[in-house]
Every structure is written in C-alpha cells, then in structure tokens.
Protein backbone atom coordinates (compact mmCIF):
# COMPACT_ATOMS: atom_id res chain seq x y z
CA UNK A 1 116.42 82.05 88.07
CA UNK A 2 118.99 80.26 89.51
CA UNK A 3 120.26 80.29 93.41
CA UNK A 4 123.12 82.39 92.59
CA UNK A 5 121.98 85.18 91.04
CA UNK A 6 118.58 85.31 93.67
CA UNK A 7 121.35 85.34 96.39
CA UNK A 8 122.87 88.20 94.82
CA UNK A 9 119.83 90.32 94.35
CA UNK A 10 118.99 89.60 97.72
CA UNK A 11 122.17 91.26 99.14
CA UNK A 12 121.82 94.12 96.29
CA UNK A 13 118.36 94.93 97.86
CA UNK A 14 119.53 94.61 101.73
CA UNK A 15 122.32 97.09 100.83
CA UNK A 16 120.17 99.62 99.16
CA UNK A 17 117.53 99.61 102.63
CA UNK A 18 120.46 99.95 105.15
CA UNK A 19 121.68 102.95 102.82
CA UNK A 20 118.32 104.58 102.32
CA UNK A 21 117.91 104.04 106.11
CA UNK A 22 121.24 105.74 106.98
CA UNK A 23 119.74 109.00 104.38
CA UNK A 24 116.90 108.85 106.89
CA UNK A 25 118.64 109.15 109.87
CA UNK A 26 121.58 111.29 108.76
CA UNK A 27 118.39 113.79 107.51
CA UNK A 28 116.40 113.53 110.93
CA UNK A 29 119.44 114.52 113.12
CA UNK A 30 120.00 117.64 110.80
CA UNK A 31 116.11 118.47 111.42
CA UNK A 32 116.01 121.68 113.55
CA UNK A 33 115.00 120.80 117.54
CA UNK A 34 111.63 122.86 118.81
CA UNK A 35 112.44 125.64 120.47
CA UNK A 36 112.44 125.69 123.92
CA UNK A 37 110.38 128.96 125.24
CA UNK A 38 112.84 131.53 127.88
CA UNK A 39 110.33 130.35 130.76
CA UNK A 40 110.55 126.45 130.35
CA UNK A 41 114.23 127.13 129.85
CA UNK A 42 114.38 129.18 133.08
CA UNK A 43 112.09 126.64 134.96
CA UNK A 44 114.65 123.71 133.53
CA UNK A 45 117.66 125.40 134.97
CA UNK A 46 115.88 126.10 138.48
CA UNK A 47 114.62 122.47 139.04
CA UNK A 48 118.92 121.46 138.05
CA UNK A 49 120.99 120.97 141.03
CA UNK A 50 123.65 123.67 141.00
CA UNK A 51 126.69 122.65 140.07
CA UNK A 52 128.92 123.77 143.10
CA UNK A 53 132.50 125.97 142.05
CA UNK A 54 134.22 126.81 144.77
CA UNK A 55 137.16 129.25 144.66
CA UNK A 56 140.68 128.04 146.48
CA UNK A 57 142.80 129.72 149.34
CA UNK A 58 145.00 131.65 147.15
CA UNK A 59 142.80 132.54 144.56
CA UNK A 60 141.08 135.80 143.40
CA UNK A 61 137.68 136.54 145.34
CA UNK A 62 135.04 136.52 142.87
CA UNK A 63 133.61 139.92 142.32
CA UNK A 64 130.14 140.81 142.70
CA UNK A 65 127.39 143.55 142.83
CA UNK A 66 124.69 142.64 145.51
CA UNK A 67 121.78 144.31 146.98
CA UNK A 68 121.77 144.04 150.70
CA UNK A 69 120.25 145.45 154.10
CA UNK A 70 122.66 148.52 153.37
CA UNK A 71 121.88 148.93 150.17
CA UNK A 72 124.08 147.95 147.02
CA UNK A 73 127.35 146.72 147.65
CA UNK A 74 130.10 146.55 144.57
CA UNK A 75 133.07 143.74 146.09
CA UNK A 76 135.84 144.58 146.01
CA UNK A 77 135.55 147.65 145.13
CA UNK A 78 134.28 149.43 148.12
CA UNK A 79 136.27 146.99 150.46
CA UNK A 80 140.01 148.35 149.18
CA UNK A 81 142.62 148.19 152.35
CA UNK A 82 139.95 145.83 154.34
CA UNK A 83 139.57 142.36 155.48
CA UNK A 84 136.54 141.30 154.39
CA UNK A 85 134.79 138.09 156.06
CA UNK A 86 132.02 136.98 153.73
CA UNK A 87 129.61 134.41 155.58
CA UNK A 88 126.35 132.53 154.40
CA UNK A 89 123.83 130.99 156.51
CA UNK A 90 120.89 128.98 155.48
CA UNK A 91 117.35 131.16 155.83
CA UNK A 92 116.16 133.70 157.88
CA UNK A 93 113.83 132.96 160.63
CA UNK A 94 115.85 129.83 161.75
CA UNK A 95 117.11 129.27 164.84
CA UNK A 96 121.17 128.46 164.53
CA UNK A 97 121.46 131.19 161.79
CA UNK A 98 119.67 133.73 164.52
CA UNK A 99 122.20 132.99 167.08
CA UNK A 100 125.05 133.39 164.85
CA UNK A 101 123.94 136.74 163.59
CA UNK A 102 123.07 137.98 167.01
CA UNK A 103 126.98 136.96 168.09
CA UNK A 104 128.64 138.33 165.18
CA UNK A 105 126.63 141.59 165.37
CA UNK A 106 127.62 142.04 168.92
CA UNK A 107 131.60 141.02 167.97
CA UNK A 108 131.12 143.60 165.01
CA UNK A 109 133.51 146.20 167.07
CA UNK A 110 136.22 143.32 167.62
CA UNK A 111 136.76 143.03 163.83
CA UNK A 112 136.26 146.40 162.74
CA UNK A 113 139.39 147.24 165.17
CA UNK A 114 140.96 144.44 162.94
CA UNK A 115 140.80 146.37 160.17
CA UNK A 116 137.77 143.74 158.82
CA UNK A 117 134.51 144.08 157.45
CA UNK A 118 131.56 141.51 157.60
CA UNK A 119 129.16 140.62 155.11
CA UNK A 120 126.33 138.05 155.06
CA UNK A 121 124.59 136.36 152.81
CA UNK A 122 121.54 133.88 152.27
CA UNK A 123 118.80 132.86 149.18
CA UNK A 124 115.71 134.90 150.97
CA UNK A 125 114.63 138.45 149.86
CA UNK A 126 115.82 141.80 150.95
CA UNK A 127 111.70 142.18 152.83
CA UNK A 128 112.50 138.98 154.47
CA UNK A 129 116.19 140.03 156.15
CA UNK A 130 114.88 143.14 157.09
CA UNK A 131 112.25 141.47 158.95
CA UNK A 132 114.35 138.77 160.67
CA UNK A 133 116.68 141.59 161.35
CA UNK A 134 113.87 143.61 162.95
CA UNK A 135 112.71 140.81 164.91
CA UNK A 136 116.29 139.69 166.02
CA UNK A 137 116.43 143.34 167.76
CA UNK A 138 112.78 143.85 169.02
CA UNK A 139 112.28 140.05 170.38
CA UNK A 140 114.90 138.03 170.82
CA UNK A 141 117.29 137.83 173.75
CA UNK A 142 119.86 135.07 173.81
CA UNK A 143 122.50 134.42 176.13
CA UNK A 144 123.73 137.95 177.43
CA UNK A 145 122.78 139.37 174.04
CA UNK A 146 119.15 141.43 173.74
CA UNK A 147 118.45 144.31 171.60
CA UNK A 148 121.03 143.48 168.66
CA UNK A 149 121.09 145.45 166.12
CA UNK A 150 122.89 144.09 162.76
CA UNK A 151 124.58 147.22 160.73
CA UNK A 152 126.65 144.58 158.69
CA UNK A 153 125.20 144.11 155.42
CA UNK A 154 123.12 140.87 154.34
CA UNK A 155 122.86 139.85 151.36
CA UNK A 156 119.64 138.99 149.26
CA UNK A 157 120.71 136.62 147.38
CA UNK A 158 117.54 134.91 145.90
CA UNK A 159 118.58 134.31 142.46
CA UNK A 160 121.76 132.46 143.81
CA UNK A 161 124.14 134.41 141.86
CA UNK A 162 126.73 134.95 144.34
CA UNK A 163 126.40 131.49 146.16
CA UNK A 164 127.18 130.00 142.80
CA UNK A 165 130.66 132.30 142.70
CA UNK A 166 131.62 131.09 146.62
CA UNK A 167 130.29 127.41 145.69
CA UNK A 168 128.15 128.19 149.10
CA UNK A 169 125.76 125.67 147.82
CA UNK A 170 126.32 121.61 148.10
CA UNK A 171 123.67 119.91 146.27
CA UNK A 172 123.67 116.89 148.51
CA UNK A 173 122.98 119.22 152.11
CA UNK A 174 120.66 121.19 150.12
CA UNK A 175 119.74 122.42 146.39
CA UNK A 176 117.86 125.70 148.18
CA UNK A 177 119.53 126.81 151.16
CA UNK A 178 123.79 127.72 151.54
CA UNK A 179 125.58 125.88 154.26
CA UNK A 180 127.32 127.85 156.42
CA UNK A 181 130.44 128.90 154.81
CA UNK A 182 132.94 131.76 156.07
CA UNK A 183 135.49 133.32 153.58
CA UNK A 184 138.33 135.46 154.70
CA UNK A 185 139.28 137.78 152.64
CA UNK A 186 142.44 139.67 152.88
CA UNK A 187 142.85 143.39 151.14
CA UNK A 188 144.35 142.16 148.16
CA UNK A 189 141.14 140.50 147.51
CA UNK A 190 142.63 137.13 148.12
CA UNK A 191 140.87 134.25 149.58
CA UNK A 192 143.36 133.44 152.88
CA UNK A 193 141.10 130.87 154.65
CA UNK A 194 137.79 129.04 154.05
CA UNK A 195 135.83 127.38 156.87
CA UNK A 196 132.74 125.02 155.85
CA UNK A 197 129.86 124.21 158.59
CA UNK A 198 126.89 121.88 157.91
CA UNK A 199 123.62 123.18 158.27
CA UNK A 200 122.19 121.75 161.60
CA UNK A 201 125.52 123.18 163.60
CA UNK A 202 126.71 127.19 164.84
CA UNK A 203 130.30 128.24 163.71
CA UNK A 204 132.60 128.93 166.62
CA UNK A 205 133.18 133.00 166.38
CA UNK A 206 135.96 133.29 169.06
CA UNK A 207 137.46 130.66 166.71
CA UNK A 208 136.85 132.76 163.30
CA UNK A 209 138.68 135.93 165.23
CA UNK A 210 141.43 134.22 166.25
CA UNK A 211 142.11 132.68 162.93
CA UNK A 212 141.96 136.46 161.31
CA UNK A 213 144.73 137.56 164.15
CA UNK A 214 146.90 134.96 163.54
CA UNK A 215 146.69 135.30 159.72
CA UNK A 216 147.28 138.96 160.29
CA UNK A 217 150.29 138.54 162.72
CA UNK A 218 151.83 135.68 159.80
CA UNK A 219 152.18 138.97 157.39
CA UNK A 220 153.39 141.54 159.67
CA UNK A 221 156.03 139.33 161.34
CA UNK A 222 157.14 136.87 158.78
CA UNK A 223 156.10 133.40 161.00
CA UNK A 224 153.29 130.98 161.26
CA UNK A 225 151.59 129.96 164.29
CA UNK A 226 151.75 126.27 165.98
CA UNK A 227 148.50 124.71 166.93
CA UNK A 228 145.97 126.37 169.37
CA UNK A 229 148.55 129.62 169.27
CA UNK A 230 146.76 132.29 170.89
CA UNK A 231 147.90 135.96 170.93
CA UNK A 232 150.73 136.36 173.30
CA UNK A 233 152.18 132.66 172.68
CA UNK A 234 155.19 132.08 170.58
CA UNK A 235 155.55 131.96 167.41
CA UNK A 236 157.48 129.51 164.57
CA UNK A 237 160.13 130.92 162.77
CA UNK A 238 159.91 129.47 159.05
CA UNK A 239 162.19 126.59 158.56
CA UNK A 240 166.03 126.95 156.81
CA UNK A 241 166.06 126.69 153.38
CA UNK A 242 169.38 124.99 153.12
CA UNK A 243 171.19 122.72 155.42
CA UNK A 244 174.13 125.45 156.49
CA UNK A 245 171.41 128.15 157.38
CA UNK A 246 169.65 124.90 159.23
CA UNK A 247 173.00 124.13 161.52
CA UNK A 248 173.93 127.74 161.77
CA UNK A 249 170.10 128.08 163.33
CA UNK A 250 170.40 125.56 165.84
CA UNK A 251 174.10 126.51 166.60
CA UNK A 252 172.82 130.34 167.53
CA UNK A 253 169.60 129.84 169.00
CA UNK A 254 169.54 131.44 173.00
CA UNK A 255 168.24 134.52 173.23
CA UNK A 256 166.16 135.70 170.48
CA UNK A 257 164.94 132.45 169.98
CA UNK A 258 164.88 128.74 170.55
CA UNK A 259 164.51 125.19 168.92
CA UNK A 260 163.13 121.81 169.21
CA UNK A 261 165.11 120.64 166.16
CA UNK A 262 166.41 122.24 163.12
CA UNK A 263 163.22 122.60 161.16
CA UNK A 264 161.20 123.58 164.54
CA UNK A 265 162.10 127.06 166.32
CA UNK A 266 159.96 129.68 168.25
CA UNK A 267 160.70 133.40 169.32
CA UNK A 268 158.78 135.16 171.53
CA UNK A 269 156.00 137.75 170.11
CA UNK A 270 154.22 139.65 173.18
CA UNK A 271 150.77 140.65 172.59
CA UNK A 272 151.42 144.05 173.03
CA UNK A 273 153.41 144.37 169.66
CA UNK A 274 149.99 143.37 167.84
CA UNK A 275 147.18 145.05 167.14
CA UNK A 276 144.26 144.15 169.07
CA UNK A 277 140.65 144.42 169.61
C-alpha cells in the first residue's frame, strides 16, 4: 500500500472517532439529570448565602403577611394613612438589640402622636420573642427604663422571607442574623428613608424621630431641611427653577424670608405650626 493512500485512511479513520465521539457527548448531555429530592433541594438553598435585594427610597414597600407578637399582620394593608417604621435587629437575647427595643418601646407614644407605627423584625421564632419580650419587662432595667413592656409587633421571621424583600440580610456581616436596618415608610407605602447599622453598634432613636419630623414637615410645607435642622429652626425654600424667578428671589427677600445666594434661602417655620409629640 503505498504512503499516500495509508495517509489518507489514517485521516478517514481520525475523522470518523472525533464524530462518533461528538454522538457520544451530544447523547450524554441530552441524558436526563437525577432528581434532586424536595429536602436536599431545601437543605441546598439554606446552606446558599442569600442573595441580598434591597428596595430604593422611592420605591414601593414590599408587601408581606407575617406572624408576629400581635398576631398576623397583612402590610400594607392594615397600615393605610400611617407611617410605618419597619426595623430589624439581629437575635433575641442579645444585648444591643435589648437596649434598642427597651428605647423604642418607651418612645412608642412619641411616634404614635406622629401618626407612625413600629414594627420589628428578626430570624428567631414567635416562642423565642415572646420570651425575650417577657424577660425585657420582668428583669431588665437599663438606664431610666425598667418594666418595659413592647406592644409593637415583632416579627418571626425564621424562614427569612421578609428579610429577603427589605435585603435586611448582607451575606458578608452575616448569612443568619439581619443587621440593623430601619425603613421609613410613608402612607403611600413608599420607602422615604433607609438607615443601615452594623451589627456590633445601637441606632441613635432621637436621631430616627427627628428624621420622621423633618420628612413630615418637607410634605406639609413644601421645603427641605439644612443639616442638623431641628424643629423650630428654619427651613430652605426649594431653589428657582429659572434664572428670572432666581433674581426676582433675591431682589424680594426681607420679610418672609431671606438668602445666602440665589439658590440658598430660609423662612422661618416655628415649632408651634407642626405637629408634635
């Protein structure tokens, strides 16, 4: 046989492998994958780090049915009209998170007068808030504060449903516990302002009120608030929109108001025309 036509049998029979090796392959990825049983499935998806969505200012609230201290809540649905802040703290029986509760609890008559509802939230059982909650008002006496009793509701939240909607869960502080998130909610449902605290630190809740008054005083009065505004201080007038309305501003200002520059002007807003705790 000579060299040419070995040479060309050769190739004939390398073809025909790669081909019958391409059948194979083509008929081993169309070969139906073992089923994987509901309980390894379920046990996959626990042991996977949530992936963390977390709804904007501006958006939608997500809406929810939870069971909680106070039984079943439906949000928003039985918050129409109302503020709502919606707060999550790490576990029960933990020191920050017990400090927190027993300040909010005892500020709970400040933000109902604001028209404001509170609701809490962490990944333990309804059994285990009740007995923090319990404890909180039987043992623990912190600061001026003994006795508390917390009528907000908490939510049990152990499957992590509505952590998942509020993205209150960052995989790299922790894949089991929320940090310490606070979500004001205004009573369109809206999400107006979202604070974010790290595990190991207490929010500021003289901080967290004023931030609902002076969101509250921006819609009834048309004007934002400079920094540290507290209620009582003035209050910024939103900037011109064109450059005539901008000169006629600065040209007028006296009485009702005054300016720093054409973009920056204050009136006065005494406390007594808002509504206060």
């Amino acid at each position: 046989m000579s060299s040419d036509k070995r040479n060309r049998e050769f190739w004939t029979l390398l073809g025909a492998v790669f081909a019958y090796s391409s059948i194979l392959m083509a008929a081993d990825e169309q070969k139906p994958q073992p089923m994987m049983s509901p309980m390894m499935a379920r046990m996959q998806q626990m042991m996977e780090p949530p992936t963390p969505t977390i709804p904007l200012i501006g958006d939608d609230a997500p809406t929810f049915t939870a069971q909680t201290t106070q039984g079943p809540i439906t949000f928003p649905d039985d918050y129409k009209g109302k503020w709502v802040i919606l707060f999550s703290h790490p576990a029960d029986f933990t020191p920050v998170c017990t400090t927190e509760f027993m300040t909010f609890a005892a500020m709970m008559p400040q933000f109902n007068a604001l028209n404001c509802q509170l609701i809490g939230l962490s990944i333990d059982s309804n059994y285990s808030h009740i007995a923090w909650l319990r404890t909180i008002q039987e043992k623990i006496k912190y600061k001026d504060m003994e006795h508390i009793e917390v009528t907000f509701p908490l939510i049990a939240d152990i499957r992590m449903d509505v952590a998942k909607k509020f993205g209150m869960i960052h995989p790299n502080a922790s894949n089991t516990q929320a940090v310490r998130t606070v979500f004001f909610i205004d009573p369109k449902a809206k999400i107006r302002a979202i604070i974010y605290y790290p595990l190991s630190n207490g929010r500021n809740f003289d901080e967290i009120k004023r931030l609902l008054i002076a969101m509250q005083t921006s819609d009834a009065f048309e004007c934002a608030t400079p920094a540290d505004w507290q209620p009582g201080d003035d209050v910024i007038i939103p900037p011109p929109g064109s450059c005539g309305v901008a000169k006629k501003r600065v040209e007028e200002a006296g009485v009702d108001y005054y300016c720093l520059d054409w973009f920056l002007c204050f009136r006065k807003l005494p406390k007594e025309q808002l509504t206060l705790p």
